[in-house]
Protein backbone atom coordinates (compact mmCIF):
# COMPACT_ATOMS: atom_id res chain seq x y z
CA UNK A 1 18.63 1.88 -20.80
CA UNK A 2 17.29 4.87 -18.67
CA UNK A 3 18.58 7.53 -18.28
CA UNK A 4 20.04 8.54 -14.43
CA UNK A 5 17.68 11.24 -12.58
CA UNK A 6 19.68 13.04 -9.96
CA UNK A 7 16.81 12.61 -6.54
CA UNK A 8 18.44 15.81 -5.36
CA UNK A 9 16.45 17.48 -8.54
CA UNK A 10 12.83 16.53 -7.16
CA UNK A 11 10.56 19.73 -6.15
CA UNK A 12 8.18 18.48 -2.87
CA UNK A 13 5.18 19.02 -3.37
CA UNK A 14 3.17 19.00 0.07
CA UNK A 15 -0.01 17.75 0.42
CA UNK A 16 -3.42 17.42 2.82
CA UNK A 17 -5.45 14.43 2.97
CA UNK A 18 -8.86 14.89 1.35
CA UNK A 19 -9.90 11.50 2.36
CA UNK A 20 -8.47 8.49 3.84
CA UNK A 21 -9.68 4.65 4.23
CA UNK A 22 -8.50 1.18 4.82
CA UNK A 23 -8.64 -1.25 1.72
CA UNK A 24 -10.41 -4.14 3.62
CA UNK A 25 -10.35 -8.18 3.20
CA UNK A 26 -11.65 -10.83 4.49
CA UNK A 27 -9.48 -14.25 5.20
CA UNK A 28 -11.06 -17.18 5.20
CA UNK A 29 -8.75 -20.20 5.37
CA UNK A 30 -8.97 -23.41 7.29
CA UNK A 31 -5.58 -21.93 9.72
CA UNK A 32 -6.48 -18.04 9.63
CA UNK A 33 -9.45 -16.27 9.60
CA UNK A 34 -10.18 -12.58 10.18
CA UNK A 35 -10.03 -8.80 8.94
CA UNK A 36 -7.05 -7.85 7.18
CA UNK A 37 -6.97 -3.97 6.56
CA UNK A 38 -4.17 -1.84 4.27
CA UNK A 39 -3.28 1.27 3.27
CA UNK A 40 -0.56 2.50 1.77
CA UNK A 41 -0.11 6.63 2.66
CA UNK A 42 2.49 8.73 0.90
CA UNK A 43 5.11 10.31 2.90
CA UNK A 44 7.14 11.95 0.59
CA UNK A 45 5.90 13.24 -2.99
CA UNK A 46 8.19 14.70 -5.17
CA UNK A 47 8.02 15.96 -8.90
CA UNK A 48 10.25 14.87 -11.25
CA UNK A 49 10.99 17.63 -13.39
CA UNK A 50 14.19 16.04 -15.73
CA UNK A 51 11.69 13.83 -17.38
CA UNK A 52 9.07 15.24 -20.03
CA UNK A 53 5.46 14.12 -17.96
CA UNK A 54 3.88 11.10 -20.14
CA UNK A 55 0.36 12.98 -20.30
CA UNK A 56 1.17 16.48 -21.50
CA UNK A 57 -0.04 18.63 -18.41
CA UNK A 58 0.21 16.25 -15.73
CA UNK A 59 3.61 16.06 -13.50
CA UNK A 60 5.98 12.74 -12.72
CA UNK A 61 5.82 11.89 -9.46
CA UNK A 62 7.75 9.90 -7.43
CA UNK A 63 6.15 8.75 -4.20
CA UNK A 64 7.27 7.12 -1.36
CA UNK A 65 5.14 5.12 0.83
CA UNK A 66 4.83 3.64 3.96
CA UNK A 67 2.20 0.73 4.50
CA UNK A 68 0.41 0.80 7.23
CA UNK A 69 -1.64 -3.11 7.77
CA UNK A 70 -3.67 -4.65 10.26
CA UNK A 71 -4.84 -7.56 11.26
CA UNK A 72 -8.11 -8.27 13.28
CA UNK A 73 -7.88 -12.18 13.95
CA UNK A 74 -11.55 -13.53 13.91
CA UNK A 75 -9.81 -17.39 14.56
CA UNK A 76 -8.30 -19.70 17.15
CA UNK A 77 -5.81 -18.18 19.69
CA UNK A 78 -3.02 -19.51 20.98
CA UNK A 79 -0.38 -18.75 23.40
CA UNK A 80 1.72 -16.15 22.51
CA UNK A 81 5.33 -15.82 21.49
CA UNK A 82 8.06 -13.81 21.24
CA UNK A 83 10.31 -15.13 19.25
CA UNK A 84 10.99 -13.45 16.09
CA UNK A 85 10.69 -15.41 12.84
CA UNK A 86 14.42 -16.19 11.26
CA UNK A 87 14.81 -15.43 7.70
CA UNK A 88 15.36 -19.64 7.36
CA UNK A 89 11.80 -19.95 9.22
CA UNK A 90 10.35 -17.27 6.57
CA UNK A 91 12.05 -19.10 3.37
CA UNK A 92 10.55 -22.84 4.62
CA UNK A 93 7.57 -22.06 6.65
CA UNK A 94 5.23 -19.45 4.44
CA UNK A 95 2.25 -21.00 2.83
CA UNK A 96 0.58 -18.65 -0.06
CA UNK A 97 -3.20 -18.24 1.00
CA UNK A 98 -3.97 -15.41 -1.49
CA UNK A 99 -6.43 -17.37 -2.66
CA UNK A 100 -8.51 -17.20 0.65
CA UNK A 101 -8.72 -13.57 0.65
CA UNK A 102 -11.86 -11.52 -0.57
CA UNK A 103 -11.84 -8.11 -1.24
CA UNK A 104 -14.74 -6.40 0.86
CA UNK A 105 -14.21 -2.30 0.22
CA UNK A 106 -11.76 -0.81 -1.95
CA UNK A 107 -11.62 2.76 -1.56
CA UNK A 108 -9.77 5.21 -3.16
CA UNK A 109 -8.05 7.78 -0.66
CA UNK A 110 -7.56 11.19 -2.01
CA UNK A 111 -4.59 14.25 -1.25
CA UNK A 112 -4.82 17.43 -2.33
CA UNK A 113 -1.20 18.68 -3.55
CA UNK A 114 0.31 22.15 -2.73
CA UNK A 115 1.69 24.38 -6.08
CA UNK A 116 0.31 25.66 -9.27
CA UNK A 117 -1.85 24.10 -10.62
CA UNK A 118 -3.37 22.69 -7.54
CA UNK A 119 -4.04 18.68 -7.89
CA UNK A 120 -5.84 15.85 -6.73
CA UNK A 121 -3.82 12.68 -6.11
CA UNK A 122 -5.74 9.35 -5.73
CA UNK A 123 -4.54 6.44 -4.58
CA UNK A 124 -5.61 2.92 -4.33
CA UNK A 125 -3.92 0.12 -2.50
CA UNK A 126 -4.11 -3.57 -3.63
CA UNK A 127 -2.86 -6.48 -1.75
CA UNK A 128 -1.21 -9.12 -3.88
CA UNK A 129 -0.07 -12.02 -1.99
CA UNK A 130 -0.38 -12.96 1.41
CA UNK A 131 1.78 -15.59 3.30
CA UNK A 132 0.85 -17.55 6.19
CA UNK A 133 4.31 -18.41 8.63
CA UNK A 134 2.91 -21.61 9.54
CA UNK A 135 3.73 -23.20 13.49
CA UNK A 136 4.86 -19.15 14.33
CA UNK A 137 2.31 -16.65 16.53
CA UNK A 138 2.49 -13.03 17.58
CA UNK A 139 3.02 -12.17 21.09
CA UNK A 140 -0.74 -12.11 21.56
CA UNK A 141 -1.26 -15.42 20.21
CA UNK A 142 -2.22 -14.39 15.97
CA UNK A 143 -1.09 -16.48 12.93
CA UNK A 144 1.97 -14.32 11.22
CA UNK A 145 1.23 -13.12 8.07
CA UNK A 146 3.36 -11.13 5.40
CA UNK A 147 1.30 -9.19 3.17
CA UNK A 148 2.82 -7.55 -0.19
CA UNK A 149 0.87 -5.19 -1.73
CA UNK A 150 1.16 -2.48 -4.76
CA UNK A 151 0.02 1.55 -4.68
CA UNK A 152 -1.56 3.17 -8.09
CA UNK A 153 -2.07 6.76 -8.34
CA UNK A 154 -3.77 9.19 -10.82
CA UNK A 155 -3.51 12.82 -10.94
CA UNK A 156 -5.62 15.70 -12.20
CA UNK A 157 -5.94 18.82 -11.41
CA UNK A 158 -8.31 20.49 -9.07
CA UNK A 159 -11.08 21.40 -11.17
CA UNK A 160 -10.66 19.08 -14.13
CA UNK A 161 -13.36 16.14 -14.55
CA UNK A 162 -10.89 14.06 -16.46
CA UNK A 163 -8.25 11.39 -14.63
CA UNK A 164 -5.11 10.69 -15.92
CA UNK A 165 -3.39 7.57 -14.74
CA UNK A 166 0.05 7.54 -14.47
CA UNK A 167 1.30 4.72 -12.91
């Protein structure tokens, strides 16, 4: 059991983007095909300063994300519509097509964070699973998709040759 870490007790640390690009994939299946690009950029970064840092030297962080994915559909169109898909349609009408996905360029993107020491945060996005809604379109006429994805970051400080992972 963990211990409870009061949120209240996080320092910000601010940050400026160093460098920033999509994670890009192509789809190839026989009902979608196109450019699928995501990038998860941090919106909040706190330390967390109740815990003792797993690498001696390097903070906790806690970041919080917000994804940011597009969709460039190289297929068929169809009419459009603006119906939104029901939690029902989502549960019986998503097909997995992962497996049609290939990774094409998987950058890291890279923040520099405010404080003492200084530090580099790099952070690579990686998408997971993709669903196809199946018989459901976007307004403009694209196959609905619903990607999940997962962030990783390492820290080190400005400076220092040597990366620490940390989650």
């Amino acid at each position: 059991m963990s211990a409870f870490i009061d949120p209240k007790k996080f320092k910000y640390r601010n940050f400026r983007v160093e460098s920033l690009d999509w994670n890009i994939y192509e789809v190839d299946h026989p009902e979608v095909k196109g450019i699928l690009k995501v990038l998860a950029f941090p919106v909040y970064v706190f330390e967390v300063t109740e815990v003792a840092p797993v690498q001696p030297g390097t903070p906790n962080l806690q970041i919080l994300y917000q994804p940011l994915i597009s969709f460039y559909n190289a297929g068929q169109k169809v009419e459009g519509d603006t119906t939104p898909v029901t939690p029902e349609e989502y549960r019986s009408k998503r097909v997995d097509i992962t497996d049609s996905i290939n990774a094409t360029s998987m950058p890291l993107c890279s923040y520099v964070l405010d404080g003492e020491p200084p530090l580099r945060l790099r952070i690579s996005t990686t998408v997971t699973k993709v669903e196809l809604i199946q018989g459901k379109v976007t307004q403009w006429g694209d196959p609905i998709i619903w990607v999940t994805w997962n962030a990783n970051y390492s820290v080190t400080e400005i400076g220092d040759s040597t990366t620490t992972p940390t989650v």
